[in-house]
Protein backbone atom coordinates (compact mmCIF):
# COMPACT_ATOMS: atom_id res chain seq x y z
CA UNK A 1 33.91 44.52 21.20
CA UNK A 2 35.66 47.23 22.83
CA UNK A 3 33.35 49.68 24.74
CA UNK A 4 33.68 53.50 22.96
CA UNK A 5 32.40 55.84 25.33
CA UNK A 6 31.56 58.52 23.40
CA UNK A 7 29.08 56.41 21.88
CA UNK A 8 27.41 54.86 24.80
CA UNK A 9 23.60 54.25 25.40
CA UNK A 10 23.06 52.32 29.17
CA UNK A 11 19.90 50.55 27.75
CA UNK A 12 21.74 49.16 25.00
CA UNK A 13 24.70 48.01 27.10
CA UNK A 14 22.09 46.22 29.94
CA UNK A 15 20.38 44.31 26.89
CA UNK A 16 23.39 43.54 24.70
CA UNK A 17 24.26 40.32 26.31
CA UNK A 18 20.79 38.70 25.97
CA UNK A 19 21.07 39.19 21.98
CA UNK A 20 22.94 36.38 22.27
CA UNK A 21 20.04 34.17 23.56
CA UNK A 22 16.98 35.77 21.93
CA UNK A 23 14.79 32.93 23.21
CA UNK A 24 16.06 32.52 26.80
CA UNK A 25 14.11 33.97 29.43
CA UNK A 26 14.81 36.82 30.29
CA UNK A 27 12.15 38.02 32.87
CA UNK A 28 9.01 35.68 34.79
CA UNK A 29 6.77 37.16 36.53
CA UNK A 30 5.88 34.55 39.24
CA UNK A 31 2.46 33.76 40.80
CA UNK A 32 1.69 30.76 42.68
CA UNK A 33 0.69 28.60 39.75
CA UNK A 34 2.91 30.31 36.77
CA UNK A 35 4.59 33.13 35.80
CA UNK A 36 4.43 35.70 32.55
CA UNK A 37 7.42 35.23 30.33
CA UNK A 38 9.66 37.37 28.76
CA UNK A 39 12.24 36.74 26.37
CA UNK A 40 14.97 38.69 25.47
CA UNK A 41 14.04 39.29 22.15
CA UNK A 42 10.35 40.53 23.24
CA UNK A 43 12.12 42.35 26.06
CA UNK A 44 14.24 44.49 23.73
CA UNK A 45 11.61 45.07 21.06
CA UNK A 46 9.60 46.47 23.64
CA UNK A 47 11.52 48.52 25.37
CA UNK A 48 12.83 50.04 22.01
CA UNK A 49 9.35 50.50 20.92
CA UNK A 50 8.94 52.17 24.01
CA UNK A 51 11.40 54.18 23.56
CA UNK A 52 9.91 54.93 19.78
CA UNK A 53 6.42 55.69 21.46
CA UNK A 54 7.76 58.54 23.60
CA UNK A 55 9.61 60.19 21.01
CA UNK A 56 6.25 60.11 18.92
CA UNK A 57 5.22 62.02 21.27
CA UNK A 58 6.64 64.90 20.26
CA UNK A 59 9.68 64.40 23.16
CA UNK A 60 13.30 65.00 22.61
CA UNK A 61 16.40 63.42 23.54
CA UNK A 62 17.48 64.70 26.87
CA UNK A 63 13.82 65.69 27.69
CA UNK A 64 12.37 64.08 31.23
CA UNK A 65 10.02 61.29 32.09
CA UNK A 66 8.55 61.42 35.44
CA UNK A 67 7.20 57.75 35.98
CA UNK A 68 4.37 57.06 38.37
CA UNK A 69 3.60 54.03 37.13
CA UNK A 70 2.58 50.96 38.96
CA UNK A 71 4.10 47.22 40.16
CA UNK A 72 4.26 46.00 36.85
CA UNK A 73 6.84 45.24 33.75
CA UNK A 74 5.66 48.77 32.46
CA UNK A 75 8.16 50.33 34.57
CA UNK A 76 11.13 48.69 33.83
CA UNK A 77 10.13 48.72 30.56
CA UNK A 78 9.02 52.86 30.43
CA UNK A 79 12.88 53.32 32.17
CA UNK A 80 15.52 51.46 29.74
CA UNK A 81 13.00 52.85 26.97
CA UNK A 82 13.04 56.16 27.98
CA UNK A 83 17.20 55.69 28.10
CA UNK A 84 17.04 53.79 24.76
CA UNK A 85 15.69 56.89 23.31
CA UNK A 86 18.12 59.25 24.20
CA UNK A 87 15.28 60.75 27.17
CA UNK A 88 15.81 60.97 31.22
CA UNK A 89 13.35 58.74 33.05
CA UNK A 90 12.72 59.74 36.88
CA UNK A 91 11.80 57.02 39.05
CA UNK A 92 9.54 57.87 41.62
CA UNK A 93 7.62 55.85 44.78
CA UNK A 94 4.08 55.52 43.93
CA UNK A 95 3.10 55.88 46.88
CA UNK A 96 4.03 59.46 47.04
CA UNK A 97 0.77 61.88 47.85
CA UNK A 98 -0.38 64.70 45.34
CA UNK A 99 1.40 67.39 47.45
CA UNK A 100 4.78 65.74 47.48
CA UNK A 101 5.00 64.23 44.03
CA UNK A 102 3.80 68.35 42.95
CA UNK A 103 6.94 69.50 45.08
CA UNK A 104 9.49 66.65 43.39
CA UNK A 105 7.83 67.28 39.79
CA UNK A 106 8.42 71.00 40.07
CA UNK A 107 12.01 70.59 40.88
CA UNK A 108 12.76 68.85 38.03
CA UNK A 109 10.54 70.03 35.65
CA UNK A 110 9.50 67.08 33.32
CA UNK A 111 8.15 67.33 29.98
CA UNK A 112 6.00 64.21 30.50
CA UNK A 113 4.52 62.25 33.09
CA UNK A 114 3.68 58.79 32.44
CA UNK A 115 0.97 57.54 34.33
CA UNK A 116 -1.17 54.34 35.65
CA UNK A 117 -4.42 54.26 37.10
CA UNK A 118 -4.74 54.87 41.03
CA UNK A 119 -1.12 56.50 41.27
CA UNK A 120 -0.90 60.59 42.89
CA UNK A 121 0.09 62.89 39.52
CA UNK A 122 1.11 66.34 40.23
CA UNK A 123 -1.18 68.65 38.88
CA UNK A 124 -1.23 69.24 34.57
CA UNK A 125 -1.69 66.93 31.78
CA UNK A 126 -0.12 63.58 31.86
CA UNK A 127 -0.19 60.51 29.54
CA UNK A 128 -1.54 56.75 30.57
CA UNK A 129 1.25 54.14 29.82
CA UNK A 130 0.26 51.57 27.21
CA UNK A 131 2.47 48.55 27.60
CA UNK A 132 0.18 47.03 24.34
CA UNK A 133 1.15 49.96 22.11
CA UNK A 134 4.89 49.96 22.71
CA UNK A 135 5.14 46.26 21.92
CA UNK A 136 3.22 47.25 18.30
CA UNK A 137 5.12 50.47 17.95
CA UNK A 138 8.67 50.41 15.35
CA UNK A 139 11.57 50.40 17.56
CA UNK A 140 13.64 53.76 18.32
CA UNK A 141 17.56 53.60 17.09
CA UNK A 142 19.67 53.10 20.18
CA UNK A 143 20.92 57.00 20.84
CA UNK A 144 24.19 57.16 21.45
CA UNK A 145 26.15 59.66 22.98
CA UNK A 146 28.80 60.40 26.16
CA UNK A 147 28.44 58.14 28.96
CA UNK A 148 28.87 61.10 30.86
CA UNK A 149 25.42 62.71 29.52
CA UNK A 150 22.34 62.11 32.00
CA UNK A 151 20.97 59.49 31.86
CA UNK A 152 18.05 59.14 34.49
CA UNK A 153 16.95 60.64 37.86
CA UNK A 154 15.90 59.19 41.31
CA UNK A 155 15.44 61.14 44.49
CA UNK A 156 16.43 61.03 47.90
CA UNK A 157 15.61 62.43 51.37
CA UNK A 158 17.92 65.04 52.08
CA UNK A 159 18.92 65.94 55.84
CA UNK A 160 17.42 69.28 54.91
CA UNK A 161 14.27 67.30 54.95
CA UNK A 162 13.71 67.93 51.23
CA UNK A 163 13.67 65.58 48.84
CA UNK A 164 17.04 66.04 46.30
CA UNK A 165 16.60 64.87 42.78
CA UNK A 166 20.13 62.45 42.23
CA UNK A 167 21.35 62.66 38.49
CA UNK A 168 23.48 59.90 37.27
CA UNK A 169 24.74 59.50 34.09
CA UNK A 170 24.75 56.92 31.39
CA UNK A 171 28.35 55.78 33.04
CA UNK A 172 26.32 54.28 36.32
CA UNK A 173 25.89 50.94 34.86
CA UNK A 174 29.36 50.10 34.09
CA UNK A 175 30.56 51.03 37.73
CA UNK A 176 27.29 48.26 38.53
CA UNK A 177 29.99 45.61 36.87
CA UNK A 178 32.04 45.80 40.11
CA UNK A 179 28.99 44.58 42.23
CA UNK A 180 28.69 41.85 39.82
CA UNK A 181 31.48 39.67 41.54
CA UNK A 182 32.14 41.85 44.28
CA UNK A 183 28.33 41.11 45.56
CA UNK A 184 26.31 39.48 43.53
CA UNK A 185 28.59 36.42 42.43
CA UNK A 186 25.99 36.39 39.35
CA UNK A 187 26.47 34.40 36.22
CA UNK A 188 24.51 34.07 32.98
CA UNK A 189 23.47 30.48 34.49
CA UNK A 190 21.34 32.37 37.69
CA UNK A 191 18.21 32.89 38.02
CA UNK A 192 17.76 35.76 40.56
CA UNK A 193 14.77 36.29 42.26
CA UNK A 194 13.87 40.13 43.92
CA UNK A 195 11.59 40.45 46.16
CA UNK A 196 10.16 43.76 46.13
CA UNK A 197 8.43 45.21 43.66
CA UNK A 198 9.45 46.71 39.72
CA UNK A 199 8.88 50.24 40.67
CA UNK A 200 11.63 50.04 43.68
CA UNK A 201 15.13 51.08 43.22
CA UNK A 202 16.78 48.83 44.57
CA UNK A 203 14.61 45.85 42.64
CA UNK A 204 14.95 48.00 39.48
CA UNK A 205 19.16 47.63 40.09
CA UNK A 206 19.60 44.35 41.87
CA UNK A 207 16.80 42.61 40.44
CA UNK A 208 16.60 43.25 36.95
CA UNK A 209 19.42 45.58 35.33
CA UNK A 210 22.61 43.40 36.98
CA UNK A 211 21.13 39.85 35.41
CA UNK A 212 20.06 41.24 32.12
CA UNK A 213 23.50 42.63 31.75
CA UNK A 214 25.11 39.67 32.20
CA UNK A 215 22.41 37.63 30.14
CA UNK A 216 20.61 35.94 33.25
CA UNK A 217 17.17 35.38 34.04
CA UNK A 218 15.25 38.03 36.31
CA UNK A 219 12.41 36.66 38.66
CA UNK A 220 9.90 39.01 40.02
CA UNK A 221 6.90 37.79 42.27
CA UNK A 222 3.90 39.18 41.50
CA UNK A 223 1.98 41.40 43.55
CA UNK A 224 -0.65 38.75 44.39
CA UNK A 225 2.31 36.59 45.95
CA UNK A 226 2.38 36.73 49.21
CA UNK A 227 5.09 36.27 52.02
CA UNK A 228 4.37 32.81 52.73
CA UNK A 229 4.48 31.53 49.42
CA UNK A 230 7.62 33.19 48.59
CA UNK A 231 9.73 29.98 50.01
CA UNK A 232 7.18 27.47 47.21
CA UNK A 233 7.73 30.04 44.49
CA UNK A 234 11.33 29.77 45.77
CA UNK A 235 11.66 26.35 45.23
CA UNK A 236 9.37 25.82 42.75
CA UNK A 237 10.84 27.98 39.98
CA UNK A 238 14.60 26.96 41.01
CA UNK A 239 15.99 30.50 42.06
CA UNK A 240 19.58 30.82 42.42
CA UNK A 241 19.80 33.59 44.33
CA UNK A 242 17.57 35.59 46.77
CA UNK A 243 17.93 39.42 46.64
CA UNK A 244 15.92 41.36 49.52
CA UNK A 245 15.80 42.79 53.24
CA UNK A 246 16.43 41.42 56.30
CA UNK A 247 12.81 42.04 57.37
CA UNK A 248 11.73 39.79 54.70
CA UNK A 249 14.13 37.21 55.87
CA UNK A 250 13.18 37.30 59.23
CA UNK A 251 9.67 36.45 58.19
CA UNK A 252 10.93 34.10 55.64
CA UNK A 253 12.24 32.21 58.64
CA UNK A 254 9.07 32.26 60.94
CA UNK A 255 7.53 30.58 58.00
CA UNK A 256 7.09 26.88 57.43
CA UNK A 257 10.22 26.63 54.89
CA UNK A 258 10.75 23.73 51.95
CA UNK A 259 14.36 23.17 51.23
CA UNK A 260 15.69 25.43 48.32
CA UNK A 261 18.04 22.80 46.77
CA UNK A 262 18.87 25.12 44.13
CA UNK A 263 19.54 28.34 46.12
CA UNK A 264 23.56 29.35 46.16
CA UNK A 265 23.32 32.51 48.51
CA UNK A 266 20.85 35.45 49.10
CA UNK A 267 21.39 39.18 48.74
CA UNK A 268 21.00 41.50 51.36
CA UNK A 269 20.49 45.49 50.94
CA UNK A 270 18.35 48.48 52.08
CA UNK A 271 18.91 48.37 55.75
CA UNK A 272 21.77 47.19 58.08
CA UNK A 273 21.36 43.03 58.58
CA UNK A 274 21.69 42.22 61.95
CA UNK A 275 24.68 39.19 62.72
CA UNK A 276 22.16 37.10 64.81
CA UNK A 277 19.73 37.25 61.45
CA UNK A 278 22.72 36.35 59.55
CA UNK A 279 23.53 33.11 61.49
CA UNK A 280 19.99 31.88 61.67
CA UNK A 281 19.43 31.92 58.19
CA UNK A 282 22.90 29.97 57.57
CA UNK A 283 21.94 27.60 60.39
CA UNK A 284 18.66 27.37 58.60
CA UNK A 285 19.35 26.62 55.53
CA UNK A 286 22.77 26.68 54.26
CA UNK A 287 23.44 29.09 52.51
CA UNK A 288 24.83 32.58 53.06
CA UNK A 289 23.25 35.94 53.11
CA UNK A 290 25.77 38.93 51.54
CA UNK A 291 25.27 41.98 53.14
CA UNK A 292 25.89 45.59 50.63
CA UNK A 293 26.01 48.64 51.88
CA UNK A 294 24.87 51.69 49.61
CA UNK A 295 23.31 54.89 48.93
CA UNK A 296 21.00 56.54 45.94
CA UNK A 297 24.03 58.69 45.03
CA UNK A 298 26.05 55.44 44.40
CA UNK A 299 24.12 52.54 44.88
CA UNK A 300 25.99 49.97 46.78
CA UNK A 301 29.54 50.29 46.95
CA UNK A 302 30.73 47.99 49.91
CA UNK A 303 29.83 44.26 50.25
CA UNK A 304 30.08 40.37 51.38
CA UNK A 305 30.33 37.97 48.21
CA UNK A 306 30.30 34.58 47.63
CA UNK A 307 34.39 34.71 46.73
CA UNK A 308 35.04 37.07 50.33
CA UNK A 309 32.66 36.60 52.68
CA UNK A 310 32.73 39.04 55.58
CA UNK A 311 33.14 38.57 59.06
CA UNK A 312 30.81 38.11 61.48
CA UNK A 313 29.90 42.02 62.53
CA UNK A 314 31.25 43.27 59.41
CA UNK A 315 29.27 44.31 56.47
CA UNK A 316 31.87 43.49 53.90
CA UNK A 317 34.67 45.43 52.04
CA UNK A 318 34.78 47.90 49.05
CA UNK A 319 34.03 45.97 45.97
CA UNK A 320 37.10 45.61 43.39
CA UNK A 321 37.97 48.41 41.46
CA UNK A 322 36.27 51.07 44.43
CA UNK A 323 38.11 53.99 45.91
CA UNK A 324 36.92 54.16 49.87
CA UNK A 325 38.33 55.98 52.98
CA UNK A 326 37.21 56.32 57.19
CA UNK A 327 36.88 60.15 57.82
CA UNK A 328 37.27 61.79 60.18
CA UNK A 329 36.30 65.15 61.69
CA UNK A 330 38.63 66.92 59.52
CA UNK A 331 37.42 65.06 56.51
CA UNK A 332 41.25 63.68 56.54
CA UNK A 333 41.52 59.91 55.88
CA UNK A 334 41.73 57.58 59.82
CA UNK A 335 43.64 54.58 60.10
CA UNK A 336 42.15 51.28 60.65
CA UNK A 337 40.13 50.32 63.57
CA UNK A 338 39.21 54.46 64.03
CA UNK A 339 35.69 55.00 63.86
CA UNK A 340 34.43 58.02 61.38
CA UNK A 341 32.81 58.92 58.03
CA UNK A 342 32.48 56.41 54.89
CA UNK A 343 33.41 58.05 51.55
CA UNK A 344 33.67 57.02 48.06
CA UNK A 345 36.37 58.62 45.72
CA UNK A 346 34.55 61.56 43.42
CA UNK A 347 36.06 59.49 40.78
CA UNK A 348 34.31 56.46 41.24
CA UNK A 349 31.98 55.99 37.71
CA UNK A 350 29.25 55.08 39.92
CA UNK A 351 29.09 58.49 41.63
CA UNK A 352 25.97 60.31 40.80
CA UNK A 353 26.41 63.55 38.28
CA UNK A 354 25.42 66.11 40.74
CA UNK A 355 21.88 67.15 42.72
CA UNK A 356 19.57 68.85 40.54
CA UNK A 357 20.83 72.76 40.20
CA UNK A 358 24.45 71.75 42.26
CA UNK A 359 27.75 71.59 41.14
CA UNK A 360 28.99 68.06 40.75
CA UNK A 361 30.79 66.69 43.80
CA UNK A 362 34.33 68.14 44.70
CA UNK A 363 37.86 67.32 46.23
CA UNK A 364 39.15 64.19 46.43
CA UNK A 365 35.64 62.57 48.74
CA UNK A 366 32.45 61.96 48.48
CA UNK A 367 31.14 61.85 52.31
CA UNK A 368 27.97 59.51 52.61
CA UNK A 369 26.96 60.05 56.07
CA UNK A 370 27.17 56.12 57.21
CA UNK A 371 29.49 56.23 60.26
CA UNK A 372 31.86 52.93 60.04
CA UNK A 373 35.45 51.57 60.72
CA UNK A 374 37.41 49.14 58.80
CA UNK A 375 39.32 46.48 60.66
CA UNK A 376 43.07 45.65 59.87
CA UNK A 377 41.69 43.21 57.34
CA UNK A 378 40.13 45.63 55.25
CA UNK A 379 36.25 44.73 55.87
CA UNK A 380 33.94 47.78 56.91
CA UNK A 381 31.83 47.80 60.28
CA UNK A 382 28.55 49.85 60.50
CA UNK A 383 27.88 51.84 63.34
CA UNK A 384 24.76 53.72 62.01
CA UNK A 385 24.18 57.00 60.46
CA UNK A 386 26.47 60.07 61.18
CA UNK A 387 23.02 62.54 60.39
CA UNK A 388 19.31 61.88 61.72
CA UNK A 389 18.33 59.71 58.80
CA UNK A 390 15.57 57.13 60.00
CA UNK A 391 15.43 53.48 57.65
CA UNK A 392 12.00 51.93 58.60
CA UNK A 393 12.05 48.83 56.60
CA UNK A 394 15.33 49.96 54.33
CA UNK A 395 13.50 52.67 53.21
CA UNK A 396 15.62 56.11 54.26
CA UNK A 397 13.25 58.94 55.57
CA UNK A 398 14.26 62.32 57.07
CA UNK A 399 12.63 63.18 60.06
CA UNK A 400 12.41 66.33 59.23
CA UNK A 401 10.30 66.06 56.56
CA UNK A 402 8.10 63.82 58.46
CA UNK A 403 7.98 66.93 61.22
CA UNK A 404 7.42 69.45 58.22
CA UNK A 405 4.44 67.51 57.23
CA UNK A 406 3.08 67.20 60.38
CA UNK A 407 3.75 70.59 61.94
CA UNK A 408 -0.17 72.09 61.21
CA UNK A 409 -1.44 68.82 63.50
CA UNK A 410 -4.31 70.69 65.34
CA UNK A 411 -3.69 71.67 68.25
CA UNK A 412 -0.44 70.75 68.68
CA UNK A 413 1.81 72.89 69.88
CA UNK A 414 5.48 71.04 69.03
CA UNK A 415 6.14 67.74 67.87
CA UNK A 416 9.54 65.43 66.59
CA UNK A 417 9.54 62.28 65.13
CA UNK A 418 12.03 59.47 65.60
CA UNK A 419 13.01 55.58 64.94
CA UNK A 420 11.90 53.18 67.37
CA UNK A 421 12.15 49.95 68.08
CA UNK A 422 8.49 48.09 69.62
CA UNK A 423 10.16 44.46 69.37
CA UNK A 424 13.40 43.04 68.34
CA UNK A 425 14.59 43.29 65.19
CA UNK A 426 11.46 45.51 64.23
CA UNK A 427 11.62 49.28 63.43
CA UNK A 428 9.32 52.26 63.10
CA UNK A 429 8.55 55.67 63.04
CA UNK A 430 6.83 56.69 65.75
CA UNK A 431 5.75 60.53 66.50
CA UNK A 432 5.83 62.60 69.49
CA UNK A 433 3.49 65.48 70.34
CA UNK A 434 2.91 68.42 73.04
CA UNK A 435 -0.03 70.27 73.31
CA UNK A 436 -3.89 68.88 73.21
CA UNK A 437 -4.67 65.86 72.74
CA UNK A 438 -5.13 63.79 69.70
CA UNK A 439 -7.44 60.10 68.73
CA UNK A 440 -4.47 58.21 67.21
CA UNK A 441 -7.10 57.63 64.24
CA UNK A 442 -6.94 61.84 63.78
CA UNK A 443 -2.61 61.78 63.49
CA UNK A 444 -3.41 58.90 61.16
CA UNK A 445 -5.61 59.80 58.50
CA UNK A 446 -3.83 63.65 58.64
CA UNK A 447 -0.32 61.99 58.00
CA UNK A 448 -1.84 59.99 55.26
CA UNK A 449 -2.99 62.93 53.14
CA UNK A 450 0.59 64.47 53.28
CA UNK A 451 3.10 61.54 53.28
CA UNK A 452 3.96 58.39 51.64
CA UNK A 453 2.67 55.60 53.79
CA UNK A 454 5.92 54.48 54.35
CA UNK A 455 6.84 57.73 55.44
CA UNK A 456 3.97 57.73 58.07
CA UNK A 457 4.19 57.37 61.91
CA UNK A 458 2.97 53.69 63.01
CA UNK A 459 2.21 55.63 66.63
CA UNK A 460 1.42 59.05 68.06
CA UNK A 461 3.21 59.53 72.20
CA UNK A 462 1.50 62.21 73.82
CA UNK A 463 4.45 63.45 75.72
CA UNK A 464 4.71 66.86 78.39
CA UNK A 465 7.41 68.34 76.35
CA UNK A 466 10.27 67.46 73.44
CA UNK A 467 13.40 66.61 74.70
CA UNK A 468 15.98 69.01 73.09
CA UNK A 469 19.61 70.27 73.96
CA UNK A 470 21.03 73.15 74.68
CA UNK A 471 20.76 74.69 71.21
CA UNK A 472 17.24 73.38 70.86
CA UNK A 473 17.97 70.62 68.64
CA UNK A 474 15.62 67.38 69.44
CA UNK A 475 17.49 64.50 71.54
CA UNK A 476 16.02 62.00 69.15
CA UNK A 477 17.75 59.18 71.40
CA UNK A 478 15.72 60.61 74.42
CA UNK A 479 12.60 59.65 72.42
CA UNK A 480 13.63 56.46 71.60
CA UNK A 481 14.60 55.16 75.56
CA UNK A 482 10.96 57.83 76.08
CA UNK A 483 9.22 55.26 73.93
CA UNK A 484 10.81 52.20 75.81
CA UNK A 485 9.92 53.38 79.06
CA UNK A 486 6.47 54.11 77.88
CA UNK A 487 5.87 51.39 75.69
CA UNK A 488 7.66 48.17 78.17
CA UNK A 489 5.05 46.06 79.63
């Protein structure tokens, strides 16, 4: 059937395929001695019922959801039914604090906030998701409108240091086609597994929208699953394909490892996967990891897959169908081998909308801030990030507002944060202070009222002064050889 994009709904088009296969599987949830199954035809009634349930109460299309909702099949299941509906869901971390999910909500202004139990709210009314009652309720129509129209929100850390809310349109999950082959290599025969959890991005993408689209079966551990059991849940509920971060497969390989018979290749996204990481886990077991390099504004947009692998060093080449150029200082395209700025074409489907209250991106470039260079073969080379974005764990932070959180520290008279490294291969945020003194357990508990835990400092360096430069900008790479010298045994 030929698409019509002026009648266009992106929940509709992700579960389409699986109508085929009503019975099949469409999501497990794993544990270590079953999993809770999903078919497609319970998947779709409830996410339309979903979508009925929120316009019961009393929203309207084009109205916004903030989610903070927990590590369950709720939130996938809140999100295409909020988008089924015609409404905007916002995805959100839950492990946001009261004071910045009250900043994020009031820049977007939701008309509801869907809730579980043990999860920060900003302050006002908000209503408990019922996963029970949107299975019972009758199931919206499928609104249909201009791929073009919003379609749902996520944020991102801004170099300002303040959170910007992305808006991308209905459109996004067609340009998520081109990662299908040009990553992925996903059929309607896989069985994917994600590793990280619903309420994640990149899981929410990778792990469940991509193989319901194409009619494949999504496998999510749950939360009681821990690390070492992910290679027997693995094997034991014959995953095709591994999607996660190299920090899960370097533990994955200090763990006692069945063989994965049934494994073709494993995804790799959210921070940069090191080459000697890459060969051990080929060495290891055979298969080969596919590196993707992306962004919230675009998702990923440059990758490794199965049908052109990338070079050793290299973290693969713009998928088919992608727009890409090297920038340089002049924001004029370089030749190959010339190291500058990656950038997307502003026509590229995948491109967010705008930021909330900005103008959607102009001229011919989108600039993403990852500085690279592509070789005479075409396939991109990261060098790291052209701003002073940290990624702890493939989870990007601005350390500025880390330092805005932390500035009313008492006693302290000035303070910087910055991305360390205590052993190979491992990465952290670790804070810097002048001033009086502080028990680490003091920094602690203060950052953990203010910021996301993954957001907070893993150590507190009690240093004479901040390195700066002449302007008084912090010399963040003077902290990081500071916190060698101070740290090496």
């Amino acid at each position: 059937m030929a698409l019509d994009p002026a009648r266009f709904n992106l929940a509709a088009h992700v579960l389409a395929a699986g109508q085929a296969t009503p019975d099949k599987v469409a999501l497990a949830v794993l544990t270590l001695t079953g999993a809770e199954r999903w078919s497609y035809a319970r998947l779709t009634r409830a996410v339309r019922g979903a979508g009925g349930w929120l316009l019961a109460q009393g929203l309207r299309p084009g109205d916004r959801v903030l989610l903070r909702l927990g590590n369950t099949p709720a939130y996938p299941i809140a999100y295409l039914g909020a988008m089924a509906a015609g409404l905007v869901p916002v995805a959100t971390s839950p492990l946001l604090t009261v004071p910045e999910i009250t900043r994020m909500a009031a820049s977007i202004r939701p008309r509801l906030v869907l809730s579980a139990p043990g999860i920060a709210l900003p302050p006002g009314p908000d209503t408990a998701a019922d996963l029970a009652a949107w299975e019972a309720q009758a199931p919206c129509d499928w609104h249909l409108g201009d791929a073009n129209r919003e379609a749902y929100l996520v944020f991102t850390s801004g170099t300002s240091g303040t959170p910007l809310a992305v808006r991308h349109g209905h459109r996004a999950i067609l340009a998520r086609a081109m990662m299908h082959q040009g990553w992925e290599g996903l059929t309607a025969q896989d069985r994917l597994l994600h590793s990280g959890a619903f309420n994640w991005t990149y899981t929410m993408g990778t792990g469940l929208l991509d193989p319901w689209t194409v009619g494949a079966t999504a496998l999510i551990p749950a939360p009681s699953v821990q690390t070492d059991h992910l290679p027997l849940v693995l094997r034991r509920h014959d995953a095709t394909i591994l999607a996660t971060v190299p920090t899960l497969l370097r533990r994955l390989l200090r763990a006692d490892m069945p063989g994965l018979p049934r494994l073709r290749h494993v995804l790799s996204a959210g921070e940069a996967l090191p080459a000697a990481l890459r060969a051990d886990w080929r060495a290891r077991t055979g298969t080969e990891v596919h590196e993707a390099l992306g962004m919230s504004e675009i998702s990923t947009f440059i990758s490794s897959c199965p049908g052109h692998t990338a070079p050793d060093g290299a973290t693969g080449y713009p998928q088919p169908g992608r727009r890409i150029a090297v920038l340089g200082e002049d924001l004029r395209p370089l030749p190959p081998g010339e190291p500058g700025q990656l950038a997307v074409a502003t026509g590229d489907p995948g491109l967010m909308l705008s930021y909330e209250g900005q103008p959607a991106p102009q001229g011919p470039w989108f600039p993403t801030g990852d500085l690279v260079h592509q070789d005479h073969a075409g396939a991109i080379h990261y060098h790291g990030r052209a701003d002073e974005m940290m990624n702890p764990g493939g989870v990007r932070v601005s350390p500025r507002e880390v330092e805005q959180a932390l500035q009313d520290l008492p006693g302290i008279t000035d303070l910087a944060v910055a991305e360390v490294e205590p052993a190979p291969g491992t990465r952290i945020i670790a804070c810097f202070y002048a001033g009086g003194t502080l028990p680490e357990s003091t920094a602690q508990a203060f950052a953990a009222e203010r910021l996301a835990r993954y957001k907070c400092p893993r150590a507190f360096l009690h240093v004479p002064e901040i390195p700066r430069g002449p302007t008084g900008k912090v010399n963040r790479r003077a902290l990081a050889a500071l916190y060698q010298t101070r740290t090496d045994p």
